[in-house]
C-alpha atoms as a PDB file:
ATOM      1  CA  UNK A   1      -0.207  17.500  -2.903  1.00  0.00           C
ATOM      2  CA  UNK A   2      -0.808  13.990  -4.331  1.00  0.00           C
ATOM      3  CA  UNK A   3      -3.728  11.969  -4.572  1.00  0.00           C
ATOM      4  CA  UNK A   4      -3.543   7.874  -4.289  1.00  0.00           C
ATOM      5  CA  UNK A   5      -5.734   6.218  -7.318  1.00  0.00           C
ATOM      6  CA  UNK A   6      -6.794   2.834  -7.613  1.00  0.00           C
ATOM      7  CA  UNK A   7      -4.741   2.675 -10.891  1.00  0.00           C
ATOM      8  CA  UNK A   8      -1.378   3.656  -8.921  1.00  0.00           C
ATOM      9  CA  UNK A   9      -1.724   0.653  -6.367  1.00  0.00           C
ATOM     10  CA  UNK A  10      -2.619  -1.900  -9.404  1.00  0.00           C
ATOM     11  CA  UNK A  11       0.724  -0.420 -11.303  1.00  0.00           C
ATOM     12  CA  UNK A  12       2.661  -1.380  -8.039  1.00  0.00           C
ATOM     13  CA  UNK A  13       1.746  -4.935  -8.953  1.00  0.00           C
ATOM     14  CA  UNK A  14       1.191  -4.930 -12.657  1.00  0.00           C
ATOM     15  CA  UNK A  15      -2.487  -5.617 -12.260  1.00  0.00           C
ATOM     16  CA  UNK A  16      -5.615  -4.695 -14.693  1.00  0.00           C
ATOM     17  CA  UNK A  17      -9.274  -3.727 -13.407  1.00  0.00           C
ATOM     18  CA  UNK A  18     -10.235  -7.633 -14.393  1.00  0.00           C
ATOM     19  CA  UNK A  19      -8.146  -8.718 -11.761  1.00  0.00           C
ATOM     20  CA  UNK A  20      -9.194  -6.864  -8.604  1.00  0.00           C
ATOM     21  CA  UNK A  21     -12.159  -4.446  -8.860  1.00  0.00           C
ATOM     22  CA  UNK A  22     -11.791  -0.396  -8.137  1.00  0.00           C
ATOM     23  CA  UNK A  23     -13.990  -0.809  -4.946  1.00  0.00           C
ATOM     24  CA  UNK A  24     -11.789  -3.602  -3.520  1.00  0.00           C
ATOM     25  CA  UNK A  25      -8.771  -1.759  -4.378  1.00  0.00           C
ATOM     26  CA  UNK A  26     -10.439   1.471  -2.904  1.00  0.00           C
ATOM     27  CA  UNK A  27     -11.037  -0.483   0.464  1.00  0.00           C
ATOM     28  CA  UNK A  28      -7.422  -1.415   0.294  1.00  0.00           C
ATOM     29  CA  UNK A  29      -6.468   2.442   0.070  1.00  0.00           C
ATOM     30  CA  UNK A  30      -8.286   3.612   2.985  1.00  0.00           C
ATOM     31  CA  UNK A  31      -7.173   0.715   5.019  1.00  0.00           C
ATOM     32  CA  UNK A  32      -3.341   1.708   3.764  1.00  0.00           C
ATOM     33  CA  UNK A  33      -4.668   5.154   4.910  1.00  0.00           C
ATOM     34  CA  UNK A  34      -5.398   3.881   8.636  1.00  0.00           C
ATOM     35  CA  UNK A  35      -2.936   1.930   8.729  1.00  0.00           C
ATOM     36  CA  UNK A  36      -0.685   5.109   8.167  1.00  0.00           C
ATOM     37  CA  UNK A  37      -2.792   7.587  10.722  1.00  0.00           C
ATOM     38  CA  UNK A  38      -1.626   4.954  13.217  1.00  0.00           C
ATOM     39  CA  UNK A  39       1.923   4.804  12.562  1.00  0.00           C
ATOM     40  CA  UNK A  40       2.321   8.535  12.346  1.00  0.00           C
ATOM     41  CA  UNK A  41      -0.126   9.314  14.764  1.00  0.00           C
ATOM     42  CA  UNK A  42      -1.733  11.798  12.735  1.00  0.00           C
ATOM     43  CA  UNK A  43      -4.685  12.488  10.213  1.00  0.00           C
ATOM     44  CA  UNK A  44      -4.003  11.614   6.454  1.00  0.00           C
ATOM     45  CA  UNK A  45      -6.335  11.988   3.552  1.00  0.00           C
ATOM     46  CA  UNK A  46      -5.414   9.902   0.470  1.00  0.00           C
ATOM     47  CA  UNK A  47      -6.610  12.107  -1.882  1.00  0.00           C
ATOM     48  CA  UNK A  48      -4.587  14.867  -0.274  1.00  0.00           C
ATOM     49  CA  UNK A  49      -1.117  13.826   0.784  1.00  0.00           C
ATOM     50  CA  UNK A  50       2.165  13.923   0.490  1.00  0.00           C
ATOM     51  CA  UNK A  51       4.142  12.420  -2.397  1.00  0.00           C
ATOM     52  CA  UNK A  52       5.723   9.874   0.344  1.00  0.00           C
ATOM     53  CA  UNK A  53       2.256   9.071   1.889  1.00  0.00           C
ATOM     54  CA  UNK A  54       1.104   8.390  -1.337  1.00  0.00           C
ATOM     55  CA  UNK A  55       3.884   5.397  -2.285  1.00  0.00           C
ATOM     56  CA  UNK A  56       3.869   4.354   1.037  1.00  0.00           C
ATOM     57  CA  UNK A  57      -0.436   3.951   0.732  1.00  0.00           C
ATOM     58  CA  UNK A  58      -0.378   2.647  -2.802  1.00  0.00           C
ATOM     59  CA  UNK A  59       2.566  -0.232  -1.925  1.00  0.00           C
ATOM     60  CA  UNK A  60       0.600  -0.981   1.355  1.00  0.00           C
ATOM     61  CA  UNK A  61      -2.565  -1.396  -0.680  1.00  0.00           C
ATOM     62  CA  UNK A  62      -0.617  -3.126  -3.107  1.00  0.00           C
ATOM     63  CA  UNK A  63       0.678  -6.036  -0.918  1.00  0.00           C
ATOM     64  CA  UNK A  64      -3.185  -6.162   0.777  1.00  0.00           C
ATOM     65  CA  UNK A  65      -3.937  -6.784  -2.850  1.00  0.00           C
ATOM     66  CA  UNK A  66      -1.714  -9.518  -2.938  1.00  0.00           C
ATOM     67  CA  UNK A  67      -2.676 -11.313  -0.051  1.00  0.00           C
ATOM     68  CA  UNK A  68      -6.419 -11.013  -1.181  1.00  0.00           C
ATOM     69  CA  UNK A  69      -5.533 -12.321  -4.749  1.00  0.00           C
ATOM     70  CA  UNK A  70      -3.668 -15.533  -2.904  1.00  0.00           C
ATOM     71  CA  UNK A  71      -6.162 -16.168   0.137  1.00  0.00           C
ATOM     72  CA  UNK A  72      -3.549 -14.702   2.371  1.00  0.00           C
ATOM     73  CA  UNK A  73      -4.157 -12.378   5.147  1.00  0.00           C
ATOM     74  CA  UNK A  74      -3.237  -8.961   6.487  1.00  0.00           C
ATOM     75  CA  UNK A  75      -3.569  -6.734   9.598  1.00  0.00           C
ATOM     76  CA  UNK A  76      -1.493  -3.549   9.505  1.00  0.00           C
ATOM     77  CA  UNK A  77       1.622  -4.458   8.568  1.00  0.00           C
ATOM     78  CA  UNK A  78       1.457  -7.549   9.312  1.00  0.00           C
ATOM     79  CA  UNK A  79       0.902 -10.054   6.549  1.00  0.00           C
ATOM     80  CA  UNK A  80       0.979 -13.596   5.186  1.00  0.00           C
ATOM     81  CA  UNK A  81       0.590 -15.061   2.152  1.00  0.00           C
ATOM     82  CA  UNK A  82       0.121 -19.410   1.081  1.00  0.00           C
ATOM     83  CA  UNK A  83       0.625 -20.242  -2.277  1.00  0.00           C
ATOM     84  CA  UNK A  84       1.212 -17.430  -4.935  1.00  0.00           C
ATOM     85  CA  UNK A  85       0.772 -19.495  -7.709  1.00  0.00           C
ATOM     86  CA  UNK A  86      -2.112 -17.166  -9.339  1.00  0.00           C
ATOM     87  CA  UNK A  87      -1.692 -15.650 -12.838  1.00  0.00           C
ATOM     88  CA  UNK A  88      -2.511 -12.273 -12.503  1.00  0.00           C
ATOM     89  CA  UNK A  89       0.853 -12.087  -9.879  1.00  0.00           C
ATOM     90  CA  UNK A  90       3.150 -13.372 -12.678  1.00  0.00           C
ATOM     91  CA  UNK A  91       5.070  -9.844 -12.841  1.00  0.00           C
ATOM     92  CA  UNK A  92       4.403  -8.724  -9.276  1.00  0.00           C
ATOM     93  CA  UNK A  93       7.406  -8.019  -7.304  1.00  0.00           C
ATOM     94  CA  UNK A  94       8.085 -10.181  -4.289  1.00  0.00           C
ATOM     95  CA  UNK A  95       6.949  -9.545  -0.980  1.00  0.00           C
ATOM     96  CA  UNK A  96      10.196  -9.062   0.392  1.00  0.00           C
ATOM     97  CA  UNK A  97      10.766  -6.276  -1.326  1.00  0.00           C
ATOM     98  CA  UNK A  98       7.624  -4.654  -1.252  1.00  0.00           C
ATOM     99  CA  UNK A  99       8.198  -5.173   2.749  1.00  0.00           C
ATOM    100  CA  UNK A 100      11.120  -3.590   2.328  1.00  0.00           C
ATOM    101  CA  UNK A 101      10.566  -0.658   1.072  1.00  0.00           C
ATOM    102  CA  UNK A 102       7.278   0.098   3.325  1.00  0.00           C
ATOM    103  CA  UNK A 103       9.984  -0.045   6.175  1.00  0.00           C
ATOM    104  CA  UNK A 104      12.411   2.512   4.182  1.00  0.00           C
ATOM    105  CA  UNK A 105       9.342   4.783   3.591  1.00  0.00           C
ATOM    106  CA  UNK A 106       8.002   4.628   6.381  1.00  0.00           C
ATOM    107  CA  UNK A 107      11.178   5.390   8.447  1.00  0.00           C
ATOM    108  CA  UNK A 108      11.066   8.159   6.730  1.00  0.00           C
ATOM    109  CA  UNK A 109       8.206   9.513   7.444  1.00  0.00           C
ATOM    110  CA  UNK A 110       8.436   8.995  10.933  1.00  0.00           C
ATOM    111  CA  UNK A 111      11.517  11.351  10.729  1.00  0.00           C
ATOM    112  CA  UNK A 112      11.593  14.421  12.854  1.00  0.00           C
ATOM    113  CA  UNK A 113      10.685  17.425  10.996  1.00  0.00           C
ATOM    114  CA  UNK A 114      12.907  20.407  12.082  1.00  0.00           C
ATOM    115  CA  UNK A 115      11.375  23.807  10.298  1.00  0.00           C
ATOM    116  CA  UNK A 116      10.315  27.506  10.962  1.00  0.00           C
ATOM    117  CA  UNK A 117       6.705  28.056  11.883  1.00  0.00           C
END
């Protein structure tokens, strides 16, 4: 099982401890987290999940980490962000594509599991 750190969402986003502090970016997990139980309508622990709960988690948290770092907002999945002109976002990876592949993941996940009980 995997485990979703504070360090995994700020390598999303190429961002240091200076930039966004470990209980911010710990709020942003467990709202990822939430976010997730509702979309899967089912209980999920990020310190005990699966490898594709984790990325999907840590790039959620990642783009709520964005939108705090810019003044922008986000609900869910759900998000805008103004003007990204900040410094610390000079090697994050557009929005688009960290939209993007929350959808792919998340399709995933949402997959019917067919298996032996």
């Amino acid at each position: 099982m995997a485990s979703v750190s504070v360090d995994d969402v700020r390598d999303v986003i190429n961002l240091s401890s200076s930039d966004v502090s470990d209980a911010k970016v710990l709020k942003m997990i467990k709202r990822a987290e939430v976010t997730l139980e509702l979309e899967l309508g089912k209980e999920i622990d990020y310190a005990n999940c699966t490898d594709s709960e984790k990325e999907f988690m840590c790039v959620l948290a990642a783009v709520y980490a964005i939108c705090y770092l810019t003044g922008g907002s986000a609900v869910g999945l759900s998000f805008s962000v103004g003007d990204q002109n900040v410094s610390a976002l000079s090697k994050a990876p557009p929005l688009d594509v960290l939209q993007t592949e929350l959808e792919r993941i998340l399709s995933g996940l949402k997959q019917t599991y067919v298996g032996r009980v």
